[in-house]
Protein backbone atom coordinates (compact mmCIF):
# COMPACT_ATOMS: atom_id res chain seq x y z
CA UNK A 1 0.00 0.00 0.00
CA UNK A 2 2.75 2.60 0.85
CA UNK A 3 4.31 1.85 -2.84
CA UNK A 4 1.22 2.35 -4.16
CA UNK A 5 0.68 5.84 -2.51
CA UNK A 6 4.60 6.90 -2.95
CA UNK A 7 4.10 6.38 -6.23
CA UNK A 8 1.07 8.47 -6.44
CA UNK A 9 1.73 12.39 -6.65
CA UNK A 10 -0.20 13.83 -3.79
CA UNK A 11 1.14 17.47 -3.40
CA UNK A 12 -1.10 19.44 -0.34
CA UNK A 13 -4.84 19.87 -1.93
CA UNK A 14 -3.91 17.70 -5.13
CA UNK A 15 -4.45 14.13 -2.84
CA UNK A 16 -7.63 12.88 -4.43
CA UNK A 17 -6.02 9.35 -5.80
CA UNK A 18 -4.42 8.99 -2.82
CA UNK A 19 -7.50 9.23 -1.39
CA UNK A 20 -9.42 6.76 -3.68
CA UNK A 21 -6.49 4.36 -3.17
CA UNK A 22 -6.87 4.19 1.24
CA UNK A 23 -10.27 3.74 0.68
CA UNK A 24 -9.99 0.65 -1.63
CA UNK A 25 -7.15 -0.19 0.43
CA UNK A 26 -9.73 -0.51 3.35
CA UNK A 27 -12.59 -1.71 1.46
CA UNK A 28 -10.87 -4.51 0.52
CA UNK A 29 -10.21 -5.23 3.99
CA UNK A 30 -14.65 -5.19 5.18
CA UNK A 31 -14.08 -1.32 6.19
CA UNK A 32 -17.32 1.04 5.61
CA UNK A 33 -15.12 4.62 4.70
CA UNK A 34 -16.21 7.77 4.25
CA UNK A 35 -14.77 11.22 2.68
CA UNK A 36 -15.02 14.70 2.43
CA UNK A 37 -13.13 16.77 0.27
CA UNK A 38 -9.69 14.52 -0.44
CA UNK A 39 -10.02 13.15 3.63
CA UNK A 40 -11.06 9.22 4.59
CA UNK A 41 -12.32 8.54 7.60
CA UNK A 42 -14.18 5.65 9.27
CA UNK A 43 -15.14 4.09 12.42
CA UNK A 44 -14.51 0.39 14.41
CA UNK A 45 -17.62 -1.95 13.49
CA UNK A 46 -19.21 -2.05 16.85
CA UNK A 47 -18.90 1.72 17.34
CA UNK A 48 -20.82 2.56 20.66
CA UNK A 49 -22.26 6.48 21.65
CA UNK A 50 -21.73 5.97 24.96
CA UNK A 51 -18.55 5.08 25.05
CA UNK A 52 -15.40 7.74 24.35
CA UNK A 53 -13.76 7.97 21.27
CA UNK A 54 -10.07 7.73 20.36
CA UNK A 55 -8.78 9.43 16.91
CA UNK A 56 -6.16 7.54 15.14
CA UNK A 57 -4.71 10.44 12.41
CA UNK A 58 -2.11 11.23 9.90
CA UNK A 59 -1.93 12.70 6.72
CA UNK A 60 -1.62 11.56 2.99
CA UNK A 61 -0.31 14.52 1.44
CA UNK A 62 3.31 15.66 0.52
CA UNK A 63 5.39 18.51 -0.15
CA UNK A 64 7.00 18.73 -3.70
CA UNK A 65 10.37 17.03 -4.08
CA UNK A 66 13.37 19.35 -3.97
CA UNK A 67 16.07 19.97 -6.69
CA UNK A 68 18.74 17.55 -4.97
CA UNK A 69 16.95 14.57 -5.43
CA UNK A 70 19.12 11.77 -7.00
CA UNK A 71 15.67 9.70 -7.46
CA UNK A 72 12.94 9.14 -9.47
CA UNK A 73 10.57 10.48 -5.79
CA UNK A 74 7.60 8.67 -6.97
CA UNK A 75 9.44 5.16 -7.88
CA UNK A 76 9.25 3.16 -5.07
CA UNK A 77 12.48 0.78 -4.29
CA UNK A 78 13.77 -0.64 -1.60
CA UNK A 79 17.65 -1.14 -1.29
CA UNK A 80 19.49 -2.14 1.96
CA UNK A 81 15.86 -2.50 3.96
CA UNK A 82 15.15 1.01 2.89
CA UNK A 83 12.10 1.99 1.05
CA UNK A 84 12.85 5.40 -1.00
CA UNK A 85 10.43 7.80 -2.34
CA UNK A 86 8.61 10.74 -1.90
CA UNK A 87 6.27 10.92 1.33
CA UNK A 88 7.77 7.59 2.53
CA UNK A 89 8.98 9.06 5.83
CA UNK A 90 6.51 11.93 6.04
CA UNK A 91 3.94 10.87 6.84
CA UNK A 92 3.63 6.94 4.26
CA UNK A 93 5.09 5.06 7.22
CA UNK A 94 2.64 6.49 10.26
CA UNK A 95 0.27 6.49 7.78
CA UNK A 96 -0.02 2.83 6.80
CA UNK A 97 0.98 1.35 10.28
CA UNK A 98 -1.61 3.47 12.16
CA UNK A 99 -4.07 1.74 9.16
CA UNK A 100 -2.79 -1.92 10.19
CA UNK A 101 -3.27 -0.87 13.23
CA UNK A 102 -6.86 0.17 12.88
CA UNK A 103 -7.89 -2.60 10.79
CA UNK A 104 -6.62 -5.30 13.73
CA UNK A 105 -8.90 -3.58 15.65
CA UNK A 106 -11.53 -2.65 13.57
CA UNK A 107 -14.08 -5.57 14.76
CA UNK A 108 -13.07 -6.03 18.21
CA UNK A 109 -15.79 -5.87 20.79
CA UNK A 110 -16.39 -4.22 24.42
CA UNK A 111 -13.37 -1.92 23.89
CA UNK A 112 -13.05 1.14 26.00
CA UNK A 113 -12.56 3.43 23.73
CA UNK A 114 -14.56 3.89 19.91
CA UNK A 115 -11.55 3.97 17.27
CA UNK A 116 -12.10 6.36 14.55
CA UNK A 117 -9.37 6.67 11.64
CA UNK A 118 -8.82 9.76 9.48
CA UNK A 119 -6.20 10.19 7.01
CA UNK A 120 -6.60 13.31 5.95
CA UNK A 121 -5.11 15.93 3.39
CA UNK A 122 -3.18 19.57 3.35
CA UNK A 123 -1.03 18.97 6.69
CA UNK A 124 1.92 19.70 4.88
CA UNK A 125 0.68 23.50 4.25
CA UNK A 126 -1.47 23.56 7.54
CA UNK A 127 -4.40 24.06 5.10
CA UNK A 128 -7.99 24.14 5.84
CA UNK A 129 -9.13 21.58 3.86
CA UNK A 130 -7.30 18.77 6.07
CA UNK A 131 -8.19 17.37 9.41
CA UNK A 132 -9.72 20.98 10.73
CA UNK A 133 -12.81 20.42 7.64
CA UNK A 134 -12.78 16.73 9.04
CA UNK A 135 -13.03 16.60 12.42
CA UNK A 136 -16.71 18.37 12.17
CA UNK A 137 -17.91 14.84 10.37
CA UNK A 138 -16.63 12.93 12.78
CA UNK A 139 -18.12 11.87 16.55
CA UNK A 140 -17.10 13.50 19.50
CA UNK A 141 -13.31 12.66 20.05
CA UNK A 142 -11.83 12.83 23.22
CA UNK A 143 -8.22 11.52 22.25
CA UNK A 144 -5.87 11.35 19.33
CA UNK A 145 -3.06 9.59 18.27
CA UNK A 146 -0.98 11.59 15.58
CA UNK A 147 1.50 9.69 13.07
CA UNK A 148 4.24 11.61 12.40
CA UNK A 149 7.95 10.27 12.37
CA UNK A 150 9.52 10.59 15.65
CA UNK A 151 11.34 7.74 16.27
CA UNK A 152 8.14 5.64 17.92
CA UNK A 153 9.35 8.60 20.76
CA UNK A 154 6.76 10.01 22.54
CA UNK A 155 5.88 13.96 22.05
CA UNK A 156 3.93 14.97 24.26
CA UNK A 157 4.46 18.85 23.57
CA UNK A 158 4.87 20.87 20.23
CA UNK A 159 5.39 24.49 19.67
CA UNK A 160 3.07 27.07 18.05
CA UNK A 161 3.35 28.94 15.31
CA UNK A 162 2.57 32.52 15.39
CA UNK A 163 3.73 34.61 12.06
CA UNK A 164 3.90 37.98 12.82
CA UNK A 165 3.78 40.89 9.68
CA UNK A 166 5.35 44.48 11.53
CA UNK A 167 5.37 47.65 9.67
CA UNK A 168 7.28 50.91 10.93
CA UNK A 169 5.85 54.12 10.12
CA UNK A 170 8.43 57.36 9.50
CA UNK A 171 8.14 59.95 7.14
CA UNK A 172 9.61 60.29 3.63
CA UNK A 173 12.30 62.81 3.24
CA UNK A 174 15.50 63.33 0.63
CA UNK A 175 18.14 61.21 1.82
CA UNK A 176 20.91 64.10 0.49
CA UNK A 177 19.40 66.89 3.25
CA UNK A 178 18.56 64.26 6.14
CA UNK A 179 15.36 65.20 5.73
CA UNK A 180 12.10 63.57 7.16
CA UNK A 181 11.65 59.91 9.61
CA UNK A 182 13.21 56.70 8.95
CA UNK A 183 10.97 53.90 9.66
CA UNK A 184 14.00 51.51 8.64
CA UNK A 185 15.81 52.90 12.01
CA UNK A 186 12.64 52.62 13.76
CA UNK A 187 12.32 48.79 12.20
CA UNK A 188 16.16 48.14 13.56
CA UNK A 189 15.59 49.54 17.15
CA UNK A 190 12.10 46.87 17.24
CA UNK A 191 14.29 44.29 16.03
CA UNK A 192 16.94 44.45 18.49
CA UNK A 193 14.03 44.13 21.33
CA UNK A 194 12.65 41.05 19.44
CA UNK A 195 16.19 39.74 19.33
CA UNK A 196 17.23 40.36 22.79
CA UNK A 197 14.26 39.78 24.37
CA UNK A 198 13.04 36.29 26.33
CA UNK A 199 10.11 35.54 27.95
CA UNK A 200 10.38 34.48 31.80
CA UNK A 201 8.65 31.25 31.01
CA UNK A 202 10.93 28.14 29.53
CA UNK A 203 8.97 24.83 28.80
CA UNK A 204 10.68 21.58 30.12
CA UNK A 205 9.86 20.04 27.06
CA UNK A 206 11.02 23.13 24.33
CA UNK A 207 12.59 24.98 25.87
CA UNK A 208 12.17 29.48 25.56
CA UNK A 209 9.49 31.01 23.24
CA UNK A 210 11.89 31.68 20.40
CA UNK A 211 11.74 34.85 18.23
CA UNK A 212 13.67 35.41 14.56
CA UNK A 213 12.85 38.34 12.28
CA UNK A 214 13.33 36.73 8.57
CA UNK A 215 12.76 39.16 6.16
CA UNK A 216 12.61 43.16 6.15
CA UNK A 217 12.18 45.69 3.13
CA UNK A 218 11.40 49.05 2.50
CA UNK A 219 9.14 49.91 -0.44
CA UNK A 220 11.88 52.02 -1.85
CA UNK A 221 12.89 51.76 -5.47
CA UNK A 222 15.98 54.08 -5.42
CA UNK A 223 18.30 55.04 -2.93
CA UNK A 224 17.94 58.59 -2.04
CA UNK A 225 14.85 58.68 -0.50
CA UNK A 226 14.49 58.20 3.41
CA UNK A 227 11.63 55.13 3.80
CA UNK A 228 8.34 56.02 5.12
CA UNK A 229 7.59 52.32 6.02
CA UNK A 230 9.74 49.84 6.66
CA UNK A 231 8.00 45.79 6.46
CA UNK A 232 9.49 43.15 8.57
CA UNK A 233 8.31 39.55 9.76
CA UNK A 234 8.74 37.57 12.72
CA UNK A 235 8.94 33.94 13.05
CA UNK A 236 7.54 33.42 16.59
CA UNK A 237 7.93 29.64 17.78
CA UNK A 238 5.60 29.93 21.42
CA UNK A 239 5.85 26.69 24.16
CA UNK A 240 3.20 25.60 26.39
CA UNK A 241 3.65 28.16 28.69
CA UNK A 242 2.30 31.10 27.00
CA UNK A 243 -1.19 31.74 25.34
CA UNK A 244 -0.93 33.23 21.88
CA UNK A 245 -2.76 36.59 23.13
CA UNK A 246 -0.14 37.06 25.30
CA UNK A 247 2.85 36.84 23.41
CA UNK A 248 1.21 39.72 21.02
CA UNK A 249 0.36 41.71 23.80
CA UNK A 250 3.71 41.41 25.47
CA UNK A 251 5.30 42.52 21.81
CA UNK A 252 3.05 45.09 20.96
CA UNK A 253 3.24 47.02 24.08
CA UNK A 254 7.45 46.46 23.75
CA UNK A 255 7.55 48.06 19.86
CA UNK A 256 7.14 51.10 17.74
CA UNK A 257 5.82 49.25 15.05
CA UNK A 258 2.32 48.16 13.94
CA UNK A 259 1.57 44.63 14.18
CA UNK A 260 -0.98 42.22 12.10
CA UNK A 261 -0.53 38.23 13.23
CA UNK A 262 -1.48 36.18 10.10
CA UNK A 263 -2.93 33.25 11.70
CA UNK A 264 -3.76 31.86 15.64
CA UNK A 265 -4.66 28.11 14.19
CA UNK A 266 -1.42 26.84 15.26
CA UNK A 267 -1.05 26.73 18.80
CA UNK A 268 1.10 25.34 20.95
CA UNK A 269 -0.13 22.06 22.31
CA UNK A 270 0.27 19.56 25.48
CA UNK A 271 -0.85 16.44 26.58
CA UNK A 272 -0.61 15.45 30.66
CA UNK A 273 2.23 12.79 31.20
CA UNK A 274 -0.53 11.17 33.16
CA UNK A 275 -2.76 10.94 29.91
CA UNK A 276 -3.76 7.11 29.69
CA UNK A 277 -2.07 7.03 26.22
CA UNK A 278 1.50 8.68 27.59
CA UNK A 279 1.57 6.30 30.40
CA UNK A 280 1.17 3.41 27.68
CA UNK A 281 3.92 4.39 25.82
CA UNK A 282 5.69 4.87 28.99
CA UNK A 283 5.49 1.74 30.04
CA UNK A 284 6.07 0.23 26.69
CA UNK A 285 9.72 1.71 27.07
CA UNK A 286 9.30 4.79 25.06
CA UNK A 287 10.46 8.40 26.14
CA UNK A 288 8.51 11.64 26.35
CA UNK A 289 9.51 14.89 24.74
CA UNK A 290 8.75 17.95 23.21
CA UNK A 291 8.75 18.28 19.32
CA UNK A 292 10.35 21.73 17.90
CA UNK A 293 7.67 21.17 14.88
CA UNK A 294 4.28 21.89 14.19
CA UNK A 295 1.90 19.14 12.91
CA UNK A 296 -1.80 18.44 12.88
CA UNK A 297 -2.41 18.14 16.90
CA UNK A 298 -2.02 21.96 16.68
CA UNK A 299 -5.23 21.96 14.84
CA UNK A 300 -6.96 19.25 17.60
CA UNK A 301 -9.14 20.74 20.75
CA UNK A 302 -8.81 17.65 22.75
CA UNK A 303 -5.27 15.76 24.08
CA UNK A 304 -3.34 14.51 21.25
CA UNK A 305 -0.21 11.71 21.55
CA UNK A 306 2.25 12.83 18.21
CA UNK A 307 4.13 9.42 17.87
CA UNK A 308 4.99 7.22 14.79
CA UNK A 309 8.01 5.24 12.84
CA UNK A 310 10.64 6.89 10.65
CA UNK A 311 12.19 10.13 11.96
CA UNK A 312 11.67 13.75 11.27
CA UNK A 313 14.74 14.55 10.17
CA UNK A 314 14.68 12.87 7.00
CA UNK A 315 11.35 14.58 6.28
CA UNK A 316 11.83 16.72 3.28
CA UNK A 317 15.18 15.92 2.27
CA UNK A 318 16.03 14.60 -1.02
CA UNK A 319 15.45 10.57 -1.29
CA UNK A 320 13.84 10.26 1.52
CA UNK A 321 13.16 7.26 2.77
CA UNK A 322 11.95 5.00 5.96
CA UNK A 323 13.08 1.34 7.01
CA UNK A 324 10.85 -1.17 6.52
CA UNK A 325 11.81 -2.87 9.99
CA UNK A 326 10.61 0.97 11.34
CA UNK A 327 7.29 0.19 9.82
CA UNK A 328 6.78 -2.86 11.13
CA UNK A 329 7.87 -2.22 14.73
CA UNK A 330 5.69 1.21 13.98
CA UNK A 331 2.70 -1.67 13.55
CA UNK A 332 3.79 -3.58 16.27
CA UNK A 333 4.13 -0.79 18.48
CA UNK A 334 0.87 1.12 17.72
CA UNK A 335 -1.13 -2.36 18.46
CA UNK A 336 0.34 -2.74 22.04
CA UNK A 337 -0.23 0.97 22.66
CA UNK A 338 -3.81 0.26 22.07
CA UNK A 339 -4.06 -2.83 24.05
CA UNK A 340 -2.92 -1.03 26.67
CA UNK A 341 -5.36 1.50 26.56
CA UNK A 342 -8.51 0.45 24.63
């Protein structure tokens, strides 16, 4: 199944045969699926209302392959116990062992929990067509598992993402008579606060908020004019420890500048070490931590476990790959996991 899909493009919001293939895929195996937009979903066989319901996600789309890759992305081959190709270790490997996974379960009776799957589309752009369009068609879930490679580790924290778009104002002047208010000095003085500054509050897990200004212009087209704006952005990577609203309000009352966020749908997120699931893969051996990436669970109101085969820092990189012992164990491991627990 995993050649099958790696061999299928299935760029963010372009996944609809990868799609029609993990519903076949589970069709074949006595699953009732549904979808919505290019997202599967479907529930255990003796699915009961009263009881809660676990979420078993991860996604099916990838980003494009980048210049330095030696290999045809979407030809599948394995060499040496590694299976190359595009998507492979972001997210093929999660993806297909948290379906094993599901299917072993699928018509077990009196379990504790309900087991819903959804593999869903646009995680790799944090789009809205993707498991935030889902999760409205599903039941009420009060848990998630979330395949993404991390070594079958167990993070249990993940930083937000706020991007932050600052503009100083000045006032336009001839650059020869010193004339009028730079905003690009204004810009610079705001920029050493957001470098210097650190908020009080450091995560166990990750560690400090962490700030980075990565990119600043100035409208200007020729040099002897003194810039009446100046445009900068600010990459602002927030732990556990801080709300969203108060990182901006901490910022905006610390700088001269005007400041629009471009999106609050990627928050920071936590799950309690005492969480049924985290004590599962505690006990299974497994080690908590907090992940310096963003992923679906940012998008999930209820506790979410981010855990899965293959590791996150081949994601991305040119002929990428994942073991196929890591997929395996990644079955094996998400089974017991649920034994424990279900």
């Amino acid at each position: 199944m995993l050649k099958e899909l790696i061999a299928t493009p299935s760029f963010s919001k372009e996944e609809d045969q990868t799609a029609g293939i993990i519903s076949r895929f589970l069709a074949q195996k006595g699953v009732a699926t549904a979808r919505v937009g290019n997202n599967v979903y479907a529930s255990n066989q003796n699915y009961d209302p009263a009881k809660p319901t676990l979420l078993l996600n991860s996604h099916h789309d990838t980003v494009r392959p980048n210049a330095q890759y030696t290999r045809d992305p979407f030809s599948p081959q394995i060499e040496a116990g590694k299976l190359y190709g595009l998507g492979s270790n972001d997210a093929g490997g999660c993806l297909v062992s948290l379906i094993a996974a599901f299917v072993y379960f699928y018509d077990k009776e009196d379990l504790a929990y309900n087991v819903v799957l959804a593999a869903t589309a646009e995680e790799e752009i944090s789009g809205k067509g993707g498991i935030e369009y889902t999760l409205p068609f599903l039941p009420q879930i009060h848990c998630a598992i979330v395949g993404e490679p991390t070594l079958l580790q167990l993070a249990v924290a993940e930083r937000g993402l706020l991007v932050l778009d600052c503009t100083a104002h000045g006032r336009a002047g001839h650059a020869a008579r010193a004339e009028g208010e730079n905003a690009l000095y204004k810009a610079m003085q705001d920029i050493e606060w957001l470098r210097t500054w650190a908020f009080e509050k450091v995560s166990p897990l990750i560690g400090p908020v962490k700030l980075s200004v990565t990119s600043i212009e100035t409208p200007n087209k020729t040099h002897n004019i003194v810039p009446a704006e100046c445009h900068f952005t600010v990459d602002v990577r927030v732990n556990e420890c801080y709300t969203f609203e108060e990182i901006l309000e901490t910022i905006e009352a610390n700088i001269q500048s005007k400041v629009r966020c471009r999106s609050m749908r990627l928050r920071s997120t936590s799950i309690a070490l005492e969480h049924p699931l985290v004590k599962a893969g505690i006990e299974l051996g497994k080690t908590p931590y907090g992940s310096p990436t963003t992923s679906d669970k940012a998008l999930m109101p209820f506790p979410a476990l981010k855990v899965g085969p293959g590791d996150s820092a081949r994601s991305h990189t040119a002929d990428e790959f994942i073991y196929v012992g890591e997929i395996h164990e990644g079955i094996r491991f998400y089974i017991d996991l649920l034994n424990k627990v279900l």
